[in-house]
N, C-alpha and C. Protein backbone atom coordinates (compact mmCIF):
# COMPACT_ATOMS: atom_id res chain seq x y z
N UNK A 1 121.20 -56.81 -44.91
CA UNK A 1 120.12 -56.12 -44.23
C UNK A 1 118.81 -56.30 -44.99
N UNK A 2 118.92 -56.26 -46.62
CA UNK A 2 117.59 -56.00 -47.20
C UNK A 2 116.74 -57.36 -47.16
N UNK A 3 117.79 -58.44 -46.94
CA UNK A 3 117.39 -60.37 -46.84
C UNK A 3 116.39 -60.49 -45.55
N UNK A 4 116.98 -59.66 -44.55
CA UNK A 4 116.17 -59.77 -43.11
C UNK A 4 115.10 -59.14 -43.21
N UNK A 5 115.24 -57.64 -43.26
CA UNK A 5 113.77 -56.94 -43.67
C UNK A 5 112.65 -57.94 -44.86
N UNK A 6 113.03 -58.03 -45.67
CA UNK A 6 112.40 -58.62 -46.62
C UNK A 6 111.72 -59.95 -45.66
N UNK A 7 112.58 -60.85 -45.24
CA UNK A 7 111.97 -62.04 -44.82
C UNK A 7 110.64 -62.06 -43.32
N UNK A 8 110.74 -60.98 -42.85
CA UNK A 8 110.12 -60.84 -41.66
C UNK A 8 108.87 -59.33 -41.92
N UNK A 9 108.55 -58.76 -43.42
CA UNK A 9 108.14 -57.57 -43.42
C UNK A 9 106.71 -58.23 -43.83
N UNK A 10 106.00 -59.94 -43.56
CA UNK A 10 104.70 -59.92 -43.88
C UNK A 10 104.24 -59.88 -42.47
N UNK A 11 105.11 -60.61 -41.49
CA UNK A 11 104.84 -60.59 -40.23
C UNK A 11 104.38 -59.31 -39.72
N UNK A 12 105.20 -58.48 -39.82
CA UNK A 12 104.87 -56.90 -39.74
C UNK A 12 103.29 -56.33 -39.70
N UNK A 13 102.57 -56.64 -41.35
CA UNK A 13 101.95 -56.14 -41.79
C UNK A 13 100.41 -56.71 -40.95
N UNK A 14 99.86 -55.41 -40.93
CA UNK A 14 98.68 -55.67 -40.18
C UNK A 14 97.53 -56.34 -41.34
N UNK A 15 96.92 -57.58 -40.29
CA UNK A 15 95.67 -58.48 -41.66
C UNK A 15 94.69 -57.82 -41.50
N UNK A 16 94.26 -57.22 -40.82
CA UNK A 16 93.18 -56.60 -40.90
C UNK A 16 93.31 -55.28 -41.89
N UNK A 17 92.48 -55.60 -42.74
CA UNK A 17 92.14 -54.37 -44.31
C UNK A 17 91.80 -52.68 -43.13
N UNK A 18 90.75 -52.88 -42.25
CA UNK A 18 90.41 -51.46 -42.01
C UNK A 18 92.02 -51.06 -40.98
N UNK A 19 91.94 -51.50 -40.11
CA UNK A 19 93.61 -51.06 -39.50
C UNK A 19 95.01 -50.87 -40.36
N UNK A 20 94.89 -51.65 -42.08
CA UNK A 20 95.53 -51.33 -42.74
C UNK A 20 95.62 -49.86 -43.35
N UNK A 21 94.68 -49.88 -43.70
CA UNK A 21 94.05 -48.92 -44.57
C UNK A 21 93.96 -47.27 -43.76
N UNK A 22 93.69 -47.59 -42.55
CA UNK A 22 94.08 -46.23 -41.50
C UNK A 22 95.31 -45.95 -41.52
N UNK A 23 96.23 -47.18 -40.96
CA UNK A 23 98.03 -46.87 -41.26
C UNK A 23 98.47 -46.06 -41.90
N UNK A 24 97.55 -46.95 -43.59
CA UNK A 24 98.36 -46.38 -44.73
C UNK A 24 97.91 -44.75 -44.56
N UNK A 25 96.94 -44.49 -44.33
CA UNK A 25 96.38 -42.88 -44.64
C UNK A 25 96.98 -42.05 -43.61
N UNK A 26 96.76 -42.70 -42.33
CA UNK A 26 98.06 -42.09 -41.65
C UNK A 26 99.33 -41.76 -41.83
N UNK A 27 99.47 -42.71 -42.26
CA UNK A 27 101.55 -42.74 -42.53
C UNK A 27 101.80 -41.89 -43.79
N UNK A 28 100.62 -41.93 -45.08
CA UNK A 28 100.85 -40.69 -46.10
C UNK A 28 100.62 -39.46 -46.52
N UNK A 29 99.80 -39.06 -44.70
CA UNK A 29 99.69 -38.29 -43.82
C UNK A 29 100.65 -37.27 -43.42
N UNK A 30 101.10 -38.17 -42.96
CA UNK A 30 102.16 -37.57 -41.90
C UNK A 30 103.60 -37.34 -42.97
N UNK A 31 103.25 -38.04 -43.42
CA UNK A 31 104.28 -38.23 -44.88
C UNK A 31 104.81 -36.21 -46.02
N UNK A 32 103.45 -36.24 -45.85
CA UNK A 32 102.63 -35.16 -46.84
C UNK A 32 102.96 -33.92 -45.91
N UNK A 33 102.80 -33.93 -44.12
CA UNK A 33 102.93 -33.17 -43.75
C UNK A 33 104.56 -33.04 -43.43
N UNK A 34 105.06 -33.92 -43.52
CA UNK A 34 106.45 -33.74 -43.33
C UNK A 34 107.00 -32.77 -44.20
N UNK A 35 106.77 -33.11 -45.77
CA UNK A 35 107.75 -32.50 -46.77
C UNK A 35 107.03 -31.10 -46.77
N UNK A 36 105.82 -31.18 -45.96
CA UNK A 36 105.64 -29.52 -46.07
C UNK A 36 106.24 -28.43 -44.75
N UNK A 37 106.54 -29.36 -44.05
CA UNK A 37 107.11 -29.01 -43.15
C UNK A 37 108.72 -28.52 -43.42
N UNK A 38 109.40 -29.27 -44.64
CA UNK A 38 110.43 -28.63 -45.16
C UNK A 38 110.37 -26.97 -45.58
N UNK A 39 109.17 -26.93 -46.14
CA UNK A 39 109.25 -25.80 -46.63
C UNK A 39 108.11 -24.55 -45.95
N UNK A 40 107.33 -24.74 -44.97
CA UNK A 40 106.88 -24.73 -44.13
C UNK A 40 107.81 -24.33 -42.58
N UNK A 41 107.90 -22.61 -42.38
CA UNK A 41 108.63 -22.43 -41.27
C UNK A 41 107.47 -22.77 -39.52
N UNK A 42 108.02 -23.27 -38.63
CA UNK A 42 107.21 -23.72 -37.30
C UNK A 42 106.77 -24.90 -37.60
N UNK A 43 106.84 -25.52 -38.45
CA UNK A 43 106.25 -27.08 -39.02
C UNK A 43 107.21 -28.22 -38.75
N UNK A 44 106.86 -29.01 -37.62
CA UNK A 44 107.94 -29.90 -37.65
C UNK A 44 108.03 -31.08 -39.11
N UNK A 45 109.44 -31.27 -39.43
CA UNK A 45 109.31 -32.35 -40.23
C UNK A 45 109.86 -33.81 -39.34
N UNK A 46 110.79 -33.95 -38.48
CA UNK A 46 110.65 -34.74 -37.86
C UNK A 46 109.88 -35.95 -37.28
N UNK A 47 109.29 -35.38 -36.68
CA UNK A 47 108.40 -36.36 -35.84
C UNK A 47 107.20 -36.68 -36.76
N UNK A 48 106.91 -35.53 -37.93
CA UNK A 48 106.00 -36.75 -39.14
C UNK A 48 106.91 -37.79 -39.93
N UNK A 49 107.77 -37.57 -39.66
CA UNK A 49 108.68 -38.79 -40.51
C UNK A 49 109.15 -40.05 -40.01
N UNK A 50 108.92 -39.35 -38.32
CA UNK A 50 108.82 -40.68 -37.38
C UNK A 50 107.23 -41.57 -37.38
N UNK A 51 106.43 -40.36 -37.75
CA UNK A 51 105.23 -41.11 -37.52
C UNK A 51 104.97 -41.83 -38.94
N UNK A 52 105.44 -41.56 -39.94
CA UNK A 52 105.24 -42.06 -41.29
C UNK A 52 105.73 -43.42 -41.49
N UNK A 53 107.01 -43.56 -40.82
CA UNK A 53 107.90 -44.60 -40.88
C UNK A 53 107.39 -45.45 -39.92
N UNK A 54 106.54 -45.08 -38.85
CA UNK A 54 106.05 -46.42 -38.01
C UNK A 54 104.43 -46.57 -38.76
N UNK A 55 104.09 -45.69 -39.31
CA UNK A 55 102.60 -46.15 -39.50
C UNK A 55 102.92 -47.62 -40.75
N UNK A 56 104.06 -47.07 -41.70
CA UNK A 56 104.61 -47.93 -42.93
C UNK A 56 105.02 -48.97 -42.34
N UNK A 57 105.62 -48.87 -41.08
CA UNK A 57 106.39 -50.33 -40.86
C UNK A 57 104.96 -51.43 -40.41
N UNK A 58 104.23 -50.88 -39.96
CA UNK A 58 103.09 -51.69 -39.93
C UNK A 58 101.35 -52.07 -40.63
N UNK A 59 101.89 -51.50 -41.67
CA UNK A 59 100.99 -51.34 -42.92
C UNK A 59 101.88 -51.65 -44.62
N UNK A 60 102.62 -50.98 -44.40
CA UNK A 60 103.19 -51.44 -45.85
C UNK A 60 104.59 -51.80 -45.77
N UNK A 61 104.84 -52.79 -45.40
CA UNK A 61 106.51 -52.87 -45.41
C UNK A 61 107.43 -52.75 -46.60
N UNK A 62 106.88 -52.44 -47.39
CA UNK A 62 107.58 -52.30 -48.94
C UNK A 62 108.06 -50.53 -48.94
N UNK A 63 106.82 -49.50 -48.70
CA UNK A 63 106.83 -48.18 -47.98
C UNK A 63 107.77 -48.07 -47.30
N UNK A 64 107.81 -48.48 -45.90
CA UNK A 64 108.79 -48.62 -45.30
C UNK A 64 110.37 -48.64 -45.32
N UNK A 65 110.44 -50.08 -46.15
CA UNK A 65 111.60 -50.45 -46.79
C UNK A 65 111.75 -49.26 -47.50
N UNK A 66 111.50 -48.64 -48.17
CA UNK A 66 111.65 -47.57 -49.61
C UNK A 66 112.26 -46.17 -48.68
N UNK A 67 111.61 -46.17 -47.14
CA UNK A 67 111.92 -44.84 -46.43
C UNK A 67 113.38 -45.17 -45.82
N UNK A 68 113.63 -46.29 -45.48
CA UNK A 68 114.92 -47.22 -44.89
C UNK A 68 115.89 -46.53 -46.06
N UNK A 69 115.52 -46.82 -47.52
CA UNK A 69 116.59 -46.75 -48.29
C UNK A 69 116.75 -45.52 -49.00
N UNK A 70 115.71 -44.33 -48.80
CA UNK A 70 116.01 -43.07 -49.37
C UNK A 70 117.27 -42.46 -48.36
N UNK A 71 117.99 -41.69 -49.61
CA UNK A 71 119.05 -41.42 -48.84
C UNK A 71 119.24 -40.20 -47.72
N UNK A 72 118.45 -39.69 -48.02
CA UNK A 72 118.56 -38.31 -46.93
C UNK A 72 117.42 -39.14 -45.13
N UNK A 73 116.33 -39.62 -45.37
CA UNK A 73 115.70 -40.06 -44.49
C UNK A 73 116.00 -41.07 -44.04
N UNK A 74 116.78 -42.09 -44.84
CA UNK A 74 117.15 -43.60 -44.73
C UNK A 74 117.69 -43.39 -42.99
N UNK A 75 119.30 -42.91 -43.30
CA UNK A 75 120.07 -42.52 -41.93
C UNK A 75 119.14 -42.23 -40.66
N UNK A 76 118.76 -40.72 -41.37
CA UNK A 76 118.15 -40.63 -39.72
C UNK A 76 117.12 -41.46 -38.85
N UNK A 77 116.08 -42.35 -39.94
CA UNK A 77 115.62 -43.52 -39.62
C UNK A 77 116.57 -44.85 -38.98
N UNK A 78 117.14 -44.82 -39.16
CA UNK A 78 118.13 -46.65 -39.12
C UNK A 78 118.57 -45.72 -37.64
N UNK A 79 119.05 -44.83 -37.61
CA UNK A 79 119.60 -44.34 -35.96
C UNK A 79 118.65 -44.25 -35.28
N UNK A 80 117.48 -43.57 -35.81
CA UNK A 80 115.90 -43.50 -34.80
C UNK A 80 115.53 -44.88 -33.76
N UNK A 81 115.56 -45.91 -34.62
CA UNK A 81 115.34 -47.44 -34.78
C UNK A 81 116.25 -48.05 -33.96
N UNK A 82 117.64 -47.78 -34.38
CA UNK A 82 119.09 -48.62 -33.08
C UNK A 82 118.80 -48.08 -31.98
N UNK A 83 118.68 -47.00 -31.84
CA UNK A 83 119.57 -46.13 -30.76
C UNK A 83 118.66 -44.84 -30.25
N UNK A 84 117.38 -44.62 -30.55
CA UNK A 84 116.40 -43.94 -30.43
C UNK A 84 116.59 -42.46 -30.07
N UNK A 85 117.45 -42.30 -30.80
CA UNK A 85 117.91 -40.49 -31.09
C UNK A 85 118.15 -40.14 -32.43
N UNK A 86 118.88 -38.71 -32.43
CA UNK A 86 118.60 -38.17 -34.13
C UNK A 86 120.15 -37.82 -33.28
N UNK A 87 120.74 -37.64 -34.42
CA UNK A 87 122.23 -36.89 -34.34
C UNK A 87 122.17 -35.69 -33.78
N UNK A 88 123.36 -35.79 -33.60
CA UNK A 88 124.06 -33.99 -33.05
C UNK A 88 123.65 -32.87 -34.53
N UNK A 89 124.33 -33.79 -35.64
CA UNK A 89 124.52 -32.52 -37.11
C UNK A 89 122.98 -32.66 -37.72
N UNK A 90 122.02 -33.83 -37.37
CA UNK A 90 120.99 -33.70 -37.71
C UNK A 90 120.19 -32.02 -36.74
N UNK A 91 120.12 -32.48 -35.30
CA UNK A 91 119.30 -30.97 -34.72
C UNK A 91 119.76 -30.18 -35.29
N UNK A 92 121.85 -29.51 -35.33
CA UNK A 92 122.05 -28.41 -35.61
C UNK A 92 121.41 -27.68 -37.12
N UNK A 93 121.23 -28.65 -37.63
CA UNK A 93 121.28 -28.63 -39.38
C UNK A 93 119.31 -28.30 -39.14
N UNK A 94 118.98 -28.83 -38.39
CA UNK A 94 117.40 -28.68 -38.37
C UNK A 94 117.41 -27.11 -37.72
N UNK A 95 117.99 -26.80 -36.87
CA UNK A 95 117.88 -25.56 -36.03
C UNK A 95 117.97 -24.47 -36.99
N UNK A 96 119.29 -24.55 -37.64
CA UNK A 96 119.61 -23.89 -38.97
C UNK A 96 118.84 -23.38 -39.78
N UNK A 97 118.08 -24.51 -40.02
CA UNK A 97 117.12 -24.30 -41.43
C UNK A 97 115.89 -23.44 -40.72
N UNK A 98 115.65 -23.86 -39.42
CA UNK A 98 114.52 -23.14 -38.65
C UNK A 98 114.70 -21.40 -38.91
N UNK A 99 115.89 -21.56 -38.36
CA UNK A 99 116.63 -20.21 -38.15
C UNK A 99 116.55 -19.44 -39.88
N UNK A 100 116.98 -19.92 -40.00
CA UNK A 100 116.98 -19.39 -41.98
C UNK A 100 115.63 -19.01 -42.64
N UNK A 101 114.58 -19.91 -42.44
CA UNK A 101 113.29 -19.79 -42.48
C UNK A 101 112.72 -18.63 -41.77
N UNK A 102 112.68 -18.68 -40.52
CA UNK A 102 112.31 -17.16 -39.52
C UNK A 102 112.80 -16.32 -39.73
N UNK A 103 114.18 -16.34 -40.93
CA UNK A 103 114.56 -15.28 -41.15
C UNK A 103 113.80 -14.39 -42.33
N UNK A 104 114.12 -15.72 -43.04
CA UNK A 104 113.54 -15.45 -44.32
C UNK A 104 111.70 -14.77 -43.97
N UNK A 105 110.87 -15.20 -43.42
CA UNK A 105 109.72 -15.05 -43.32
C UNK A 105 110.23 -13.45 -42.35
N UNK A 106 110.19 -12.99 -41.61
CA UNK A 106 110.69 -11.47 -41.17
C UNK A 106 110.94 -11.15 -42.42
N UNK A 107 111.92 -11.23 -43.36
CA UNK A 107 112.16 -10.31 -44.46
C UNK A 107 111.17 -10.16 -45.44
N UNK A 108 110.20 -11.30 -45.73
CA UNK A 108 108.82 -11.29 -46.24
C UNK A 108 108.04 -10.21 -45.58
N UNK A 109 107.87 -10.78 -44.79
CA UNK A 109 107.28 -9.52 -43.82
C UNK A 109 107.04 -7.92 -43.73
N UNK A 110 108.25 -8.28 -43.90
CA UNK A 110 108.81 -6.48 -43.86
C UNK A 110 108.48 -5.49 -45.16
N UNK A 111 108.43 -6.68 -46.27
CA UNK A 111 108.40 -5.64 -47.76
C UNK A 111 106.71 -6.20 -48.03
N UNK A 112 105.91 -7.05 -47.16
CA UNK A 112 104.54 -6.68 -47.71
C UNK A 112 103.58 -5.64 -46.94
C-alpha cells in the first residue's frame, strides 16, 4: 500500500503555492478543530477529520500519508475512502462519548 501512495502522492499535490498554502491552513484547521472537538462536548470531530484528510490529500501528501497511518484515525479514514461510511462501533462509540460528555457537562453545571 505505502509503494502506491508514495508513487502517485506528487500527482496529488496541488503546484500552485497559493492553493497550496490555503489547503495546508485549511486541513490544520480542521485538524486543530477536530482534536478539540474530542474534548469539546457538541463539537463534531468527524467531519474535521474528513475535511483535514482531504485538504492533506491535496496539499501535502506526506500529512496525509501520516493520517492514513495513525492508528486510531488511520481505520476510520481507509473505510471513509473504500466504502464512504464510518462503522457501526465507530457512531456507537461516538454517540457514547457524546452522551458521557452531556453528562459530564450537566454535572458541571449543577455544582457551579
Amino acid at each position: 500500500m505505502g509503494g502506491v501512495l508514495i508513487s502517485v502522492k506528487q500527482e496529488r499535490a496541488s503546484t500552485h503555492w497559493l492553493k497550496r498554502w490555503t489547503l495546508l491552513l485549511c486541513g490544520w484547521t480542521a485538524l486543530t478543530l477536530a482534536f478539540a472537538g474530542v474534548i469539546l462536548p457538541l463539537l463534531p470531530t468527524t467531519p474535521f477529520v474528513l475535511l483535514a484528510a482531504l485538504c492533506f490529500y491535496h496539499s501535502s501528501p506526506d500529512m496525509h500519508l501520516k493520517m492514513l497511518q495513525h492508528p486510531k484515525l488511520g481505520p476510520v479514514l481507509i473505510e471513509w475512502q473504500r466504502h464512504r461510511r464510518v462503522k457501526k462501533e465507530v457512531k456507537v462509540r461516538a454517540c457514547l462519548l457524546v452522551l458521557v460528555s452531556l453528562s459530564l457537562s450537566a454535572v458541571v453545571m449543577l455544582f457551579i
